[in-house]
Protein backbone atom coordinates (compact mmCIF):
# COMPACT_ATOMS: atom_id res chain seq x y z
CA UNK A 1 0.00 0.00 0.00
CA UNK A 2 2.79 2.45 1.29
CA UNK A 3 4.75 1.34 -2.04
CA UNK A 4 1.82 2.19 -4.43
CA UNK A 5 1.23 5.86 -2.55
CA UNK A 6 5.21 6.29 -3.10
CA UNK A 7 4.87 5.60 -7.06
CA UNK A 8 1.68 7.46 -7.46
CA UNK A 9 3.64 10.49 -5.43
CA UNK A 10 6.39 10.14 -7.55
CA UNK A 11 3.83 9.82 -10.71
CA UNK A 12 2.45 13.43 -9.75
CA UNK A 13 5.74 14.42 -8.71
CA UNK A 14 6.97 14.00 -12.64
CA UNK A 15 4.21 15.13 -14.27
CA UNK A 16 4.02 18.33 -12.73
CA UNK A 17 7.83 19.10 -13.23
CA UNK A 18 6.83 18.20 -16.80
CA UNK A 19 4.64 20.65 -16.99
CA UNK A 20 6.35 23.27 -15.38
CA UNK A 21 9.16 22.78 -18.05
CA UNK A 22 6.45 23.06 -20.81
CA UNK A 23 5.33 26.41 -18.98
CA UNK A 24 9.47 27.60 -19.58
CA UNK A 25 10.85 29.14 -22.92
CA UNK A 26 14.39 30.18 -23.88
CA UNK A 27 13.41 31.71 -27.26
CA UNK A 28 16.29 32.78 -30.04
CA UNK A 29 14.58 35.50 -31.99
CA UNK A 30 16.70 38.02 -34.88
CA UNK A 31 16.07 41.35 -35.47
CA UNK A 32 16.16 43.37 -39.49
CA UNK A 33 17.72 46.04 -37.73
CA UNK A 34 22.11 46.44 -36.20
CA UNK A 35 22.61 46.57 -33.04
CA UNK A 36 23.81 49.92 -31.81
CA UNK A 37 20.80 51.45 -33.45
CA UNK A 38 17.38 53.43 -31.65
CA UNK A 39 15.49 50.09 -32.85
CA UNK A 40 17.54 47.60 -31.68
CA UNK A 41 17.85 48.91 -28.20
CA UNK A 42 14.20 49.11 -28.10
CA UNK A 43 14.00 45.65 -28.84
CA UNK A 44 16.50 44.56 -26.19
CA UNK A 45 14.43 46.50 -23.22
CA UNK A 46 11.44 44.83 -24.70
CA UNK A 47 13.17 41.11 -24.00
CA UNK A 48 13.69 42.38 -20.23
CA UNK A 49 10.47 43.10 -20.09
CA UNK A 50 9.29 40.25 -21.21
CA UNK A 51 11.40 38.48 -18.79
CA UNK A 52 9.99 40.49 -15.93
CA UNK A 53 6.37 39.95 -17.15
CA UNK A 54 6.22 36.19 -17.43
CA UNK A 55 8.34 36.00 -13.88
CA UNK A 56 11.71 34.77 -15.59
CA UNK A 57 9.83 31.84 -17.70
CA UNK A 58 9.76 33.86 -21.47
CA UNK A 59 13.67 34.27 -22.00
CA UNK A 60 14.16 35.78 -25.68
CA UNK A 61 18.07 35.91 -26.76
CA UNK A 62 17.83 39.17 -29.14
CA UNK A 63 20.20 38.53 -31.88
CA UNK A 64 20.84 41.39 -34.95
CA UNK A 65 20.55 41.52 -38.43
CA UNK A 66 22.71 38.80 -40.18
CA UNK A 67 23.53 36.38 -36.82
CA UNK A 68 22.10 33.36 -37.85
CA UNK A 69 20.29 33.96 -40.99
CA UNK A 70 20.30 36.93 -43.80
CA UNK A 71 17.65 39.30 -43.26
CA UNK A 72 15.57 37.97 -45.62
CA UNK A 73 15.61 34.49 -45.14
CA UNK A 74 14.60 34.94 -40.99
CA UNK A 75 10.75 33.93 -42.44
CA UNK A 76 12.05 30.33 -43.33
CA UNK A 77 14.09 30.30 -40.19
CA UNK A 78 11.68 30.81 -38.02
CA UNK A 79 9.14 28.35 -39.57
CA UNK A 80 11.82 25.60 -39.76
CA UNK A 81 12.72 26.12 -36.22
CA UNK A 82 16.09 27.07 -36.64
CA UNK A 83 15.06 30.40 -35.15
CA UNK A 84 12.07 31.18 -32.52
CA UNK A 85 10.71 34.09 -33.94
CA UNK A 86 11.75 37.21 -35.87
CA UNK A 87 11.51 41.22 -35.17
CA UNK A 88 11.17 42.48 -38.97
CA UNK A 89 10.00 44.45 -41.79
CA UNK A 90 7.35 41.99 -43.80
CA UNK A 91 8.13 43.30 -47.25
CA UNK A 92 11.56 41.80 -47.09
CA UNK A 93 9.63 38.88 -48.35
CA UNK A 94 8.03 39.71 -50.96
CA UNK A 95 9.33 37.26 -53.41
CA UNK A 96 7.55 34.53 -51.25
CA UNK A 97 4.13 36.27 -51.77
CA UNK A 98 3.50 40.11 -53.21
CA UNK A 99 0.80 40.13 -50.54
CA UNK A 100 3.84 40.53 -47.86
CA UNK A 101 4.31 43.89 -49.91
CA UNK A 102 1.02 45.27 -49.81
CA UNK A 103 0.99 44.26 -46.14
CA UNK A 104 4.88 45.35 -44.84
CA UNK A 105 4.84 48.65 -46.92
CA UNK A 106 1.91 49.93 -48.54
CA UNK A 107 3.28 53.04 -49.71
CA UNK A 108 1.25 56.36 -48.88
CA UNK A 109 -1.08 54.51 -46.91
CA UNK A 110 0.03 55.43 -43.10
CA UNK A 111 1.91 58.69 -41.88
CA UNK A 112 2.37 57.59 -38.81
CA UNK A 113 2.53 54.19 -36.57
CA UNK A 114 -0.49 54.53 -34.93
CA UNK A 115 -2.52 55.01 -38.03
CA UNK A 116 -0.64 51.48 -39.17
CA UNK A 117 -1.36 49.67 -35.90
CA UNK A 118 -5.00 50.83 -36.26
CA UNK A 119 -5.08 48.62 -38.92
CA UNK A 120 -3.96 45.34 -37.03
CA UNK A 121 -5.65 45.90 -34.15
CA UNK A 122 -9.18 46.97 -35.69
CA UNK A 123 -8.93 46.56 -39.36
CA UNK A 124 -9.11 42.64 -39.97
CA UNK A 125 -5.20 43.18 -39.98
CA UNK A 126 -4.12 40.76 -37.82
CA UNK A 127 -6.47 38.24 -38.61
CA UNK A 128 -5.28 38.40 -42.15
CA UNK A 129 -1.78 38.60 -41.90
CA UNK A 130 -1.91 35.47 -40.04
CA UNK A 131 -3.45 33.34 -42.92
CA UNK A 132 -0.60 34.70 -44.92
CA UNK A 133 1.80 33.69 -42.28
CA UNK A 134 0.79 30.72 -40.55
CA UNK A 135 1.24 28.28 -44.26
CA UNK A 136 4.85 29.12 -43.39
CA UNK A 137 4.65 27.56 -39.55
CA UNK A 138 4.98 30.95 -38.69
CA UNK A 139 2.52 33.26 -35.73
CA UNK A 140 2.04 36.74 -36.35
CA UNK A 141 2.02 38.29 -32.50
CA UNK A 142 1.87 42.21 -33.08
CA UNK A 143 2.63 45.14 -34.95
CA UNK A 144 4.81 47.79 -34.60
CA UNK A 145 6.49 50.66 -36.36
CA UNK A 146 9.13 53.62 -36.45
CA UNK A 147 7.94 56.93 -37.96
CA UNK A 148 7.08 57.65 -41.31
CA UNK A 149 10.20 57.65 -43.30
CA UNK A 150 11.52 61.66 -44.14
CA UNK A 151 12.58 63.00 -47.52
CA UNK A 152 15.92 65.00 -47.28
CA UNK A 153 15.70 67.62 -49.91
CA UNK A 154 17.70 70.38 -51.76
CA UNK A 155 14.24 71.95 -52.99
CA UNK A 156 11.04 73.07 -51.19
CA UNK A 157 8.20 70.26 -52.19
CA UNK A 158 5.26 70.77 -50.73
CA UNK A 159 3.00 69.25 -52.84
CA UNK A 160 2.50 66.31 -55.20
CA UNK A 161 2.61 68.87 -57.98
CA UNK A 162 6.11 69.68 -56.66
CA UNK A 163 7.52 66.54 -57.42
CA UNK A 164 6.81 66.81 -61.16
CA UNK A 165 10.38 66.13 -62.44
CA UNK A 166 12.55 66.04 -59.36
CA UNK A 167 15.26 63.30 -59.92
CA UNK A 168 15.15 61.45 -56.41
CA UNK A 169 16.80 58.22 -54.96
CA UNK A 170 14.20 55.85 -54.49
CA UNK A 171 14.84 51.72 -53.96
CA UNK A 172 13.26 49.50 -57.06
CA UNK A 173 9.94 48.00 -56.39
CA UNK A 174 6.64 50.17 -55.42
CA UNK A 175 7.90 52.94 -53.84
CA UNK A 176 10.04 53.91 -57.24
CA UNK A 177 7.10 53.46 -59.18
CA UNK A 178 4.39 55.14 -56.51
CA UNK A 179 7.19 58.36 -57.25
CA UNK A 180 7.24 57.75 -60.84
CA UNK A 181 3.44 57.51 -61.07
CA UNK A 182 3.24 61.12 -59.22
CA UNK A 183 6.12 62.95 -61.85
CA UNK A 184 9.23 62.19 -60.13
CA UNK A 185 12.08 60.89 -61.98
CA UNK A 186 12.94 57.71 -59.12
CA UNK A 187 17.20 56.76 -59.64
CA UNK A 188 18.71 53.11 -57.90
CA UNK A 189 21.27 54.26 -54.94
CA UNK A 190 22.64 52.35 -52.07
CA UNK A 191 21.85 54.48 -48.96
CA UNK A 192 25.78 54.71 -48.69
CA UNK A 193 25.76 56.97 -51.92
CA UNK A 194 22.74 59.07 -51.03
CA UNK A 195 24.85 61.90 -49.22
CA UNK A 196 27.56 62.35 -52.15
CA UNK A 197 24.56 62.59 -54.59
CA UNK A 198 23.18 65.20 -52.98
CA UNK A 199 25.59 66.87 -51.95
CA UNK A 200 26.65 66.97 -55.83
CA UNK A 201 23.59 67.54 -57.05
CA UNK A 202 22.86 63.95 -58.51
CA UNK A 203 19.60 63.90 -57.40
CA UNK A 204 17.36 66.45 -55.79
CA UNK A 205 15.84 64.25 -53.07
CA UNK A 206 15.68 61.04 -51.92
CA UNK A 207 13.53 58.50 -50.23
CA UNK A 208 16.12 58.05 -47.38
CA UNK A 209 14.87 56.60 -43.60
CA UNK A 210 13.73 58.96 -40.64
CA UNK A 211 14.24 62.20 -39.79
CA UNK A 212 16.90 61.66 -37.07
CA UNK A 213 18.52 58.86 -38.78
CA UNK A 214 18.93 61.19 -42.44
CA UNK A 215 20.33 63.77 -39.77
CA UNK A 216 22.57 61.57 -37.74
CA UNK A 217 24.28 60.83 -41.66
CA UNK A 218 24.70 64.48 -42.45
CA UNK A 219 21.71 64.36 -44.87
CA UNK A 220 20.58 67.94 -43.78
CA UNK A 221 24.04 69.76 -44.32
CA UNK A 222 23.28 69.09 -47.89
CA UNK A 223 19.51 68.51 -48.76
CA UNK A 224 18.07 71.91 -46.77
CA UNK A 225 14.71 71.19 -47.30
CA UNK A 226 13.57 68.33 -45.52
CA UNK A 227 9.41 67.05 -45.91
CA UNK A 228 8.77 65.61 -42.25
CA UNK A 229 6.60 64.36 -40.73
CA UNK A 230 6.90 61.62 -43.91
CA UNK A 231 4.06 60.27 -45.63
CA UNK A 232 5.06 57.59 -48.16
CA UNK A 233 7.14 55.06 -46.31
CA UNK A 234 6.22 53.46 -42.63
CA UNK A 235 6.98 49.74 -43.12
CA UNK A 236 5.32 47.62 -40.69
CA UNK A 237 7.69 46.33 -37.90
CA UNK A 238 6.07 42.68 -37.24
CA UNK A 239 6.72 40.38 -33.98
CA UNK A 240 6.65 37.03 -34.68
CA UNK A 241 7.18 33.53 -33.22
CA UNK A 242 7.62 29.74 -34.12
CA UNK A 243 3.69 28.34 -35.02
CA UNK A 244 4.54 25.69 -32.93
CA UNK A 245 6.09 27.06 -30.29
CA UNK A 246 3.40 29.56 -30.16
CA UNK A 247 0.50 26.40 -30.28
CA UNK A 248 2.36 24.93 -26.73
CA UNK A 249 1.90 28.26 -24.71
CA UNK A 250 -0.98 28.49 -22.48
CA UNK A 251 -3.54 31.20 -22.91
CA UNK A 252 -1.89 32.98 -20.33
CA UNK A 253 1.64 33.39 -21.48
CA UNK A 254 0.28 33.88 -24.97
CA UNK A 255 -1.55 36.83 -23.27
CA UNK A 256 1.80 37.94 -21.46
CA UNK A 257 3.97 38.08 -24.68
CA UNK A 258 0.86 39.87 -27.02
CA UNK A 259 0.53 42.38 -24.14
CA UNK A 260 4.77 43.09 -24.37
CA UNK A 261 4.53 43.61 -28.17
CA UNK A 262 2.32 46.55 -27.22
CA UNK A 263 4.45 47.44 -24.79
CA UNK A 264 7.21 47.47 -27.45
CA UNK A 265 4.91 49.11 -30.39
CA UNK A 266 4.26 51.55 -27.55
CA UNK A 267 7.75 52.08 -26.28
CA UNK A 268 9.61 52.08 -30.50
CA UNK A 269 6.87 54.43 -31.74
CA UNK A 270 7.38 57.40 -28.60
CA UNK A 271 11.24 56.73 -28.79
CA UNK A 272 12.00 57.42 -32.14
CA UNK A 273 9.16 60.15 -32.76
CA UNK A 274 11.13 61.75 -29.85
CA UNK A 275 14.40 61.64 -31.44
CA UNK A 276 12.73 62.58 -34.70
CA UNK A 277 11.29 66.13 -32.69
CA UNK A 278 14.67 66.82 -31.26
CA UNK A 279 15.85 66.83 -34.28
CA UNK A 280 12.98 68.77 -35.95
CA UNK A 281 13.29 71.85 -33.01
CA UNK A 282 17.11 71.83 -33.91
CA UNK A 283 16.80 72.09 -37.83
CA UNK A 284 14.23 74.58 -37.03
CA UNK A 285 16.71 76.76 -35.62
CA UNK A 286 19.16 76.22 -38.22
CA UNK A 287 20.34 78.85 -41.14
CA UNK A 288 19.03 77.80 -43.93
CA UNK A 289 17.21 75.07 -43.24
CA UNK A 290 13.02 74.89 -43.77
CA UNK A 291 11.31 71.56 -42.81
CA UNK A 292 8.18 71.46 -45.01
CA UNK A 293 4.88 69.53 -43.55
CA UNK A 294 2.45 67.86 -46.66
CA UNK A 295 -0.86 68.79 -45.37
CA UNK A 296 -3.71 66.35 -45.33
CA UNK A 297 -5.14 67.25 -48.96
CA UNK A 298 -1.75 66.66 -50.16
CA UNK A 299 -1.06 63.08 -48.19
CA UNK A 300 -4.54 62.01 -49.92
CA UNK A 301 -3.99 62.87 -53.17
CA UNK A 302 -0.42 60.66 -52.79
CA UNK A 303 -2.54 58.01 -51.89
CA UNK A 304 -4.50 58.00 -55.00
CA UNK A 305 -1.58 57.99 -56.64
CA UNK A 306 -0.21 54.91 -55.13
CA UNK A 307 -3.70 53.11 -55.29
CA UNK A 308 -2.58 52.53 -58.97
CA UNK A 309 0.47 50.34 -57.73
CA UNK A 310 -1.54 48.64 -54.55
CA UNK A 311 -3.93 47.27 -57.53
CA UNK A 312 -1.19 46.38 -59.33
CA UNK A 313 0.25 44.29 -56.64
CA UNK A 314 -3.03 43.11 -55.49
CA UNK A 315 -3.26 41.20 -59.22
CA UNK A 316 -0.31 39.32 -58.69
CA UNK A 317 -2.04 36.93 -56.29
CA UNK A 318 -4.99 35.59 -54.08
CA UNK A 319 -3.34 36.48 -50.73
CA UNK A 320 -2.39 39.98 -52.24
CA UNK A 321 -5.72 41.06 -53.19
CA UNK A 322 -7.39 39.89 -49.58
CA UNK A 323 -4.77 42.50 -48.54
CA UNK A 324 -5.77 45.48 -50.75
CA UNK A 325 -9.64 44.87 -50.03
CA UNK A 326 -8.82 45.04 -46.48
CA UNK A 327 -6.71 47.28 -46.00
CA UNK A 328 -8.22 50.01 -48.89
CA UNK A 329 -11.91 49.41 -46.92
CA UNK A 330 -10.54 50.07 -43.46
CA UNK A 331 -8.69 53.34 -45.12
CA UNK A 332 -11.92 54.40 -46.27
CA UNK A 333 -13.65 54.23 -42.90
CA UNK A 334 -11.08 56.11 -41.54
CA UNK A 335 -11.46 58.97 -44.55
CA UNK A 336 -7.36 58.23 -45.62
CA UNK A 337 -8.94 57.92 -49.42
């Protein structure tokens, strides 16, 4: 009798250790971004917090750009296992799927990140992205973003009309073409080039990253005419984890890490507008320098523009056009178009 209480202890004994170690997770996730940067260190407090959140049992190692995988492979990695989960921008796969273009970087359709989170949280976002994701093994857990991307320029544009003929750096894909479509005459330059072409007179303008980052590279001692806040480019920053790994948690560390991606949104999107407003009030007090704000009319009438290149994306497949409908109906009920 004694012996079969001991086993039956011992039974309860293992199964609850088991489960406890289930209820554990040392988690390996990369990051698109270097470390040293405004982004990454954002990410790194985010893991602590995490940490501190789930009482020491959700450990994420944050690793940067390039430590186990290329940048734009991390999608397959994670699926695969080979890493936990990823912190990235979703258009770097868009030769998987053109749907992880409209998605990651529609251009023109945000100008700023809580306009783009809107969209996840209350738009069918979410819910969408996550048939796109989850055929890859892959669970989409939250958005986030960084301010709208700034345009360093040598000339005042204010206005889509403005841009009739400017010769501006611009990467290949649909944010050349959403500048060709409105005038501009969109050039291919590494980022590394984009100061000496300016500064020479190369190009005009250039679709660059954000304000503090173009100022932080000298962008401003050469392009005096800067259009920020931006309003083409705000790539959504995605957090997301191993479909798998993510099916094992219970619902209430699921709950714990979905409630620190909005801590992280949260804590990216007031850190870098910050920086991006210190730099602002300084350029505003510099010689020579004018920082020129698109109003409203003008940031819609972009839009239309780049409609023409959503649709043309949207053709390209089924997963694609799910993401136009959605995300052009929820811009509509907000009045963006």
């Amino acid at each position: 009798m004694l012996k079969r209480f001991a086993i039956a202890i011992a039974t309860v004994s293992s199964l609850t250790a088991a489960s406890y170690a289930q209820e554990s997770y040392d988690l390996k996730f990369q990051s698109s971004d270097n470390s040293g940067t405004a982004a990454f260190e954002v990410q790194s407090a985010w893991t602590d917090h995490l940490r501190e959140m789930s009482d020491g049992r959700i450990n994420v190692e944050m690793l940067p750009a390039g430590s186990i995988v290329e940048y734009n492979e991390t999608l397959d990695a994670v699926g695969a296992g080979i890493l936990s989960g990823h912190i990235t921008d979703s258009s770097y796969f868009t030769g998987k799927d053109p749907a992880f273009a409209l998605i990651g970087n529609p251009v023109g359709a945000y100008s700023s990140p809580e306009e783009l989170r809107a969209f996840f949280d209350r738009g069918g976002g979410a819910e969408l992205y996550n048939e796109i994701l989850e055929p890859y093994g892959v669970h989409f857990v939250g958005a986030a973003a960084q301010t709208a991307e700034a345009i360093p320029s040598k000339i005042a544009i204010t206005s889509v009309e403005d841009l009739k003929g400017v010769k501006m750096r611009a990467p290949e894909g649909m944010v050349q073409s959403a500048f060709a479509a409105a005038g501009a005459s969109p050039v291919n330059l590494p980022q590394s080039e984009v100061f000496t072409a300016l500064d020479k007179g190369v190009i005009s303008a250039a679709d660059a990253t954000t304000l503090a980052t173009n100022d932080s590279m000298g962008l401003h001692d050469v392009a005096k005419n800067p259009i920020w806040p931006g309003f083409h480019s705000l790539p959504l920053n995605e957090v997301s984890i191993n479909k798998s790994t993510w099916d094992s948690m219970s619902e209430e560390d699921r709950k714990i890490l979905t409630d620190s991606v909005t801590w992280y949104a949260d804590e990216l999107a007031e850190r870098i507008k910050a920086r991006d407003q210190e730099v602002a009030d300084k350029l505003s007090q510099t010689e020579g320098v004018t920082v020129h704000s698109w109003s409203e009319e003008e940031k819609k009438k972009f839009r239309q523009i780049a409609q023409d290149q959503w649709a043309e994306y949207a053709g390209r497949s089924e997963g694609a056009q799910k993401v136009f409908d959605t995300m052009t109906e929820f811009l509509k009920s907000e009045g963006k178009l």
